[in-house]
Protein backbone atom coordinates (compact mmCIF):
# COMPACT_ATOMS: atom_id res chain seq x y z
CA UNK A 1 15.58 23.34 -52.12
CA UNK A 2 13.11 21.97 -49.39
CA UNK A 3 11.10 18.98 -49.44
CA UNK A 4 8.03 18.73 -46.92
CA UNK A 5 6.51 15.01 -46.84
CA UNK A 6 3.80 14.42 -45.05
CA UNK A 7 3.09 10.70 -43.53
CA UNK A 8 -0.54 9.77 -42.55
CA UNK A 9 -0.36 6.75 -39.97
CA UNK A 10 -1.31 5.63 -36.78
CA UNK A 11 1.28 4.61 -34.02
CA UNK A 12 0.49 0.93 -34.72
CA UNK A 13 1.70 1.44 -38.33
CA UNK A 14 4.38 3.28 -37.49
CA UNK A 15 5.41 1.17 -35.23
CA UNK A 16 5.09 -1.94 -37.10
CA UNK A 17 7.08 0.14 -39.92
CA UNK A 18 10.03 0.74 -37.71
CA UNK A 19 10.31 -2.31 -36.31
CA UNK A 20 9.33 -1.93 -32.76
CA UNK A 21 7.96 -4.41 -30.28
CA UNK A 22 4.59 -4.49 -29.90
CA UNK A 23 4.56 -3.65 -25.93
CA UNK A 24 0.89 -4.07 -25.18
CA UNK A 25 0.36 -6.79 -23.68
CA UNK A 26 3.15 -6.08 -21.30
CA UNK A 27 1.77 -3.03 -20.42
CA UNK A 28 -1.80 -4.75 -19.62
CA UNK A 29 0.01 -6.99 -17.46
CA UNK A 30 1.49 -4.83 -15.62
CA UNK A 31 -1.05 -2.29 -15.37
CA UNK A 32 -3.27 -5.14 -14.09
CA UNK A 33 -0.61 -6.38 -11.57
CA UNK A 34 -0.15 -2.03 -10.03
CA UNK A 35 -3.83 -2.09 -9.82
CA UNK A 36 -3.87 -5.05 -7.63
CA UNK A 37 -1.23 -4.02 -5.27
CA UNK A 38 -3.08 -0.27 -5.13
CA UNK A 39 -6.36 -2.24 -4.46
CA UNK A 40 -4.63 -4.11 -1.78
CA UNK A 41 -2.47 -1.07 -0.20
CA UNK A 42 -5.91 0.57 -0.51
CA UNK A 43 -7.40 -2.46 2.00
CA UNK A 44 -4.92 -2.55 4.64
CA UNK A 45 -5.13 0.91 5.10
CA UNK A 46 -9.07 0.93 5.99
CA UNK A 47 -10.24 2.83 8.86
CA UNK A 48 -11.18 -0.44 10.13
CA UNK A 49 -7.85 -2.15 9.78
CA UNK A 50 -5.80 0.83 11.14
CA UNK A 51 -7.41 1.12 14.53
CA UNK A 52 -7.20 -3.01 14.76
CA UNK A 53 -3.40 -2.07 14.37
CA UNK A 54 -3.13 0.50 16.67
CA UNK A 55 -4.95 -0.85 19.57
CA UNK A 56 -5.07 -4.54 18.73
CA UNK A 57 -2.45 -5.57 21.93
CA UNK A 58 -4.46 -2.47 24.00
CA UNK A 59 -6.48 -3.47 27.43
CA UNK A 60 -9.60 -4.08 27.31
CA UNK A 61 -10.99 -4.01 30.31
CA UNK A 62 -9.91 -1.37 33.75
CA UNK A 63 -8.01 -4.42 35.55
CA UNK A 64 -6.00 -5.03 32.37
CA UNK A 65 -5.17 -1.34 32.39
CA UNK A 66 -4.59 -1.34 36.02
CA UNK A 67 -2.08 -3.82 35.67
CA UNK A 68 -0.45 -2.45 32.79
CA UNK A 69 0.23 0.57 34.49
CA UNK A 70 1.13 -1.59 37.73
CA UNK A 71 4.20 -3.52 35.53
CA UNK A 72 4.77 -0.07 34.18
CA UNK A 73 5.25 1.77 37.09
CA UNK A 74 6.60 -1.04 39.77
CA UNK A 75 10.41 -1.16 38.55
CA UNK A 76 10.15 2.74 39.12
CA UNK A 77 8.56 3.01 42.28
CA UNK A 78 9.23 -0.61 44.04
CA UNK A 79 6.88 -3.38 44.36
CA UNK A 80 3.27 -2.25 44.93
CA UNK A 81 0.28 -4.05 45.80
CA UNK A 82 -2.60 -3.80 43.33
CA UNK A 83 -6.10 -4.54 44.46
């Protein structure tokens, strides 16, 4: 003998049926709160903000570089006058 029954409900009344927690308001939170962190992830990793990164503590100007390469290169080669 077989017996086929067929149940017509949504996933809220099944839910509600079985006994479940209603989770949906945790996931709104949370999906709100991994939006926000991707948004901000998604900021700091701007073309802008990158090359600020990169060559924030770079010379500016030809006697900063000259220098830096002066302190580079005088523990190597002795103490050198720079002009």
């Amino acid at each position: 003998m077989k017996v086929t029954i067929d149940i017509d409900c949504t996933p809220d009344e099944a839910r509600q049926f079985l006994g479940l927690p209603d989770v949906k308001p945790l996931q709104a939170a949370m999906l709100a709160k991994l939006e926000e962190q991707m948004t901000q992830a998604a900021a700091s990793m701007s073309p802008d903000a990158l090359l600020k990164a990169w060559l924030g503590t770079a010379p500016q100007s030809s006697e900063q570089v000259q220098k830096a390469f002066a302190a580079f290169l005088n523990p190597l080669f002795g103490k050198t006058e720079t002009p």
